[in-house]
C-alpha atoms as a PDB file:
ATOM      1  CA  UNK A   1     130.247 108.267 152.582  1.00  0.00           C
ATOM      2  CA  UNK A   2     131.498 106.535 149.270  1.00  0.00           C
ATOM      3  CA  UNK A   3     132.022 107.549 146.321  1.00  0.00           C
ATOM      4  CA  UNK A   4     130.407 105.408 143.265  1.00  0.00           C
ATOM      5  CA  UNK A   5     131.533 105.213 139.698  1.00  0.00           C
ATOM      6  CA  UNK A   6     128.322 107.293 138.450  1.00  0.00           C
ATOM      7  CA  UNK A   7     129.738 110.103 140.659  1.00  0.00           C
ATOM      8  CA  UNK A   8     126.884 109.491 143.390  1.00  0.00           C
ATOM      9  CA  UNK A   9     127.536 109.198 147.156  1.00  0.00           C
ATOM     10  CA  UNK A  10     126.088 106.964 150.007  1.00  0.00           C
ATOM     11  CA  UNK A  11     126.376 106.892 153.448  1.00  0.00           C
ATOM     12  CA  UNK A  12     127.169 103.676 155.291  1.00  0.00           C
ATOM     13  CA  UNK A  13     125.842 103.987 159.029  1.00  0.00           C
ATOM     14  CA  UNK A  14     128.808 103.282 161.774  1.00  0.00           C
ATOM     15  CA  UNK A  15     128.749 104.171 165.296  1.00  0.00           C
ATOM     16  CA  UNK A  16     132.185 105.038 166.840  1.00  0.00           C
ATOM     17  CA  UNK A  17     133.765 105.726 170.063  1.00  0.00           C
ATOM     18  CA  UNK A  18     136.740 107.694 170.684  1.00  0.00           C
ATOM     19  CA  UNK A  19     139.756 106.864 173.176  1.00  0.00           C
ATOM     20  CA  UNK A  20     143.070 108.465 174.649  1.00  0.00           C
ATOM     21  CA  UNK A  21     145.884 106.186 174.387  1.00  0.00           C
ATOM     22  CA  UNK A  22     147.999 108.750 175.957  1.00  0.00           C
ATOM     23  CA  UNK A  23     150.757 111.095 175.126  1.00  0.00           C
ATOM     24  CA  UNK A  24     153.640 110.347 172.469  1.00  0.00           C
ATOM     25  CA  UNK A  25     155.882 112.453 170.823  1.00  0.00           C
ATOM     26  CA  UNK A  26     156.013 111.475 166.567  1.00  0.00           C
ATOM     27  CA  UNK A  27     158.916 112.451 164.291  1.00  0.00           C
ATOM     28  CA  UNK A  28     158.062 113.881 160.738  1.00  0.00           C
ATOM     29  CA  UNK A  29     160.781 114.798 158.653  1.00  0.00           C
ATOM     30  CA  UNK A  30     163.431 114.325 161.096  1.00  0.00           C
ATOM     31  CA  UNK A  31     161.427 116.883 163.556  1.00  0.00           C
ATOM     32  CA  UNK A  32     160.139 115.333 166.471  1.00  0.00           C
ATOM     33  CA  UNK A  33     156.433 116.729 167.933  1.00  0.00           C
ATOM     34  CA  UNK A  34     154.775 115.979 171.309  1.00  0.00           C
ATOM     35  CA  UNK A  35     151.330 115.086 170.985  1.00  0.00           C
ATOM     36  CA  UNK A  36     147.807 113.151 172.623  1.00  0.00           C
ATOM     37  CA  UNK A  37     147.647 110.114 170.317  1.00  0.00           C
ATOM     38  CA  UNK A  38     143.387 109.501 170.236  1.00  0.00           C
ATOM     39  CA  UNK A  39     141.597 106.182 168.695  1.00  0.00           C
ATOM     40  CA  UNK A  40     138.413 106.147 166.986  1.00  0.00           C
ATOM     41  CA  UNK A  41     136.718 102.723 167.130  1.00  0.00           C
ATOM     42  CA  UNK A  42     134.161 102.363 164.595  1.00  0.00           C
ATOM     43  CA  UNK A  43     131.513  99.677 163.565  1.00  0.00           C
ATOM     44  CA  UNK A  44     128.887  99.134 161.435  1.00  0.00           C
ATOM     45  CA  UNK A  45     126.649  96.194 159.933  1.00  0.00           C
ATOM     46  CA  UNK A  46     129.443  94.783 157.345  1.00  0.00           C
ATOM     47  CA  UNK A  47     132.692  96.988 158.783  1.00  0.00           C
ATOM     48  CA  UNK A  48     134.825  97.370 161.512  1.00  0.00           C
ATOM     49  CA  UNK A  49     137.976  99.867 161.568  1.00  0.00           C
ATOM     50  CA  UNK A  50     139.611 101.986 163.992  1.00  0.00           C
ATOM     51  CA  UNK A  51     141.413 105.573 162.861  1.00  0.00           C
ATOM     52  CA  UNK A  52     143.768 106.940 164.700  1.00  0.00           C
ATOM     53  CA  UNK A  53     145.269 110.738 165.011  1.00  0.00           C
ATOM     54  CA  UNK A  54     148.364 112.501 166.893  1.00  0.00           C
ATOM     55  CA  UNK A  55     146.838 115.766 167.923  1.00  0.00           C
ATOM     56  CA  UNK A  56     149.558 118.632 169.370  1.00  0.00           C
ATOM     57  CA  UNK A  57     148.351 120.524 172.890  1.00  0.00           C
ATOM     58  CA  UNK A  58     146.448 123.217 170.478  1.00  0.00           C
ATOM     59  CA  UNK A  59     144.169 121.316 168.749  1.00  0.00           C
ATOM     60  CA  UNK A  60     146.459 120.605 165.375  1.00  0.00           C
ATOM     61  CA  UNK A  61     146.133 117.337 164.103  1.00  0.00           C
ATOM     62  CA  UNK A  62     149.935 116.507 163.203  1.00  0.00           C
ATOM     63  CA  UNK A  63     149.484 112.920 161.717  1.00  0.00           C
ATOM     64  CA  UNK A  64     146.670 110.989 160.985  1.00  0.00           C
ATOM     65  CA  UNK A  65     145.837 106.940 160.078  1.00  0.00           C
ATOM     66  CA  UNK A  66     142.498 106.747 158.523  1.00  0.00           C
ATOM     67  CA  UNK A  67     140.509 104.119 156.942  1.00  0.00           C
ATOM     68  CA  UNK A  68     139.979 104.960 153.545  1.00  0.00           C
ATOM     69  CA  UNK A  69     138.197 101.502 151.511  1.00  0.00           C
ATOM     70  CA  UNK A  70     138.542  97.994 151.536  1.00  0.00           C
ATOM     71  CA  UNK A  71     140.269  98.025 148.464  1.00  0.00           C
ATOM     72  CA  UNK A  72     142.276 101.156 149.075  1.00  0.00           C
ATOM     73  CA  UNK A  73     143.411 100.102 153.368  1.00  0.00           C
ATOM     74  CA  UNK A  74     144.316 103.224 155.236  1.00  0.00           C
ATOM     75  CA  UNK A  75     145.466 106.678 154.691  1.00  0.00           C
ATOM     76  CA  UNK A  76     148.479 107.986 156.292  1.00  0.00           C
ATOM     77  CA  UNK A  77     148.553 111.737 156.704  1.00  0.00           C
ATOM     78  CA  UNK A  78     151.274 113.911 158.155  1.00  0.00           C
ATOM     79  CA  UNK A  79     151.370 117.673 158.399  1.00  0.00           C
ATOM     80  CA  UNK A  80     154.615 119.526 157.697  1.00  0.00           C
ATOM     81  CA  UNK A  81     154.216 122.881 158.899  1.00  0.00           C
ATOM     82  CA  UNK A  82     156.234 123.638 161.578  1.00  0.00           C
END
C-alpha cells in the first residue's frame, strides 16, 4: 500500500516468493547473532524488488532490508534487544 498526499491509501498488486539463502550470523552493535537469512522476491506490473530479513531460531526478526518507495530505496531495520 502507499500512502498519497490527500492521506488516502492504494494497493499496488505484487506477487512474491520467498527463499532461504541459508544461515549467517549478523553483528548489531558490536553483538554478533546467528540467524536464517530469508529473501522475498516480489513483482508486479511496473515494480520489481526483493526484501530481505535475518530471522533468529525463534521466530525474531533481528534485521530487516525492505523496500520502502522509489524515491525513498530501502529500509534498513535492526532490533537491539538482546
Amino acid at each position: 500500500y502507499y500512502l498519497t498526499g490527500d492521506d488516502q491509501s492504494y494497493g499496488v498488486p505484487v506477487t512474491c516468493q520467498l527463499s532461504r539463502i541459508g544461515r549467517e550470523t549478523v553483528k548489531i552493535a558490536g553483538l554478533s547473532y546467528a540467524t536464517t537469512h530469508v529473501r522475498e522476491a516480489c513483482t508486479g506490473a511496473k515494480m520489481q524488488f526483493t526484501n530481505d530479513y535475518w530471522i533468529q531460531p525463534r521466530g525474531q526478526i533481528r534485521k530487516s532490508r525492505q523496500w520502502i518507495s522509489k524515491d525513498v530505496g530501502y529500509l534498513e531495520l535492526e532490533d537491539l534487544r538482546r
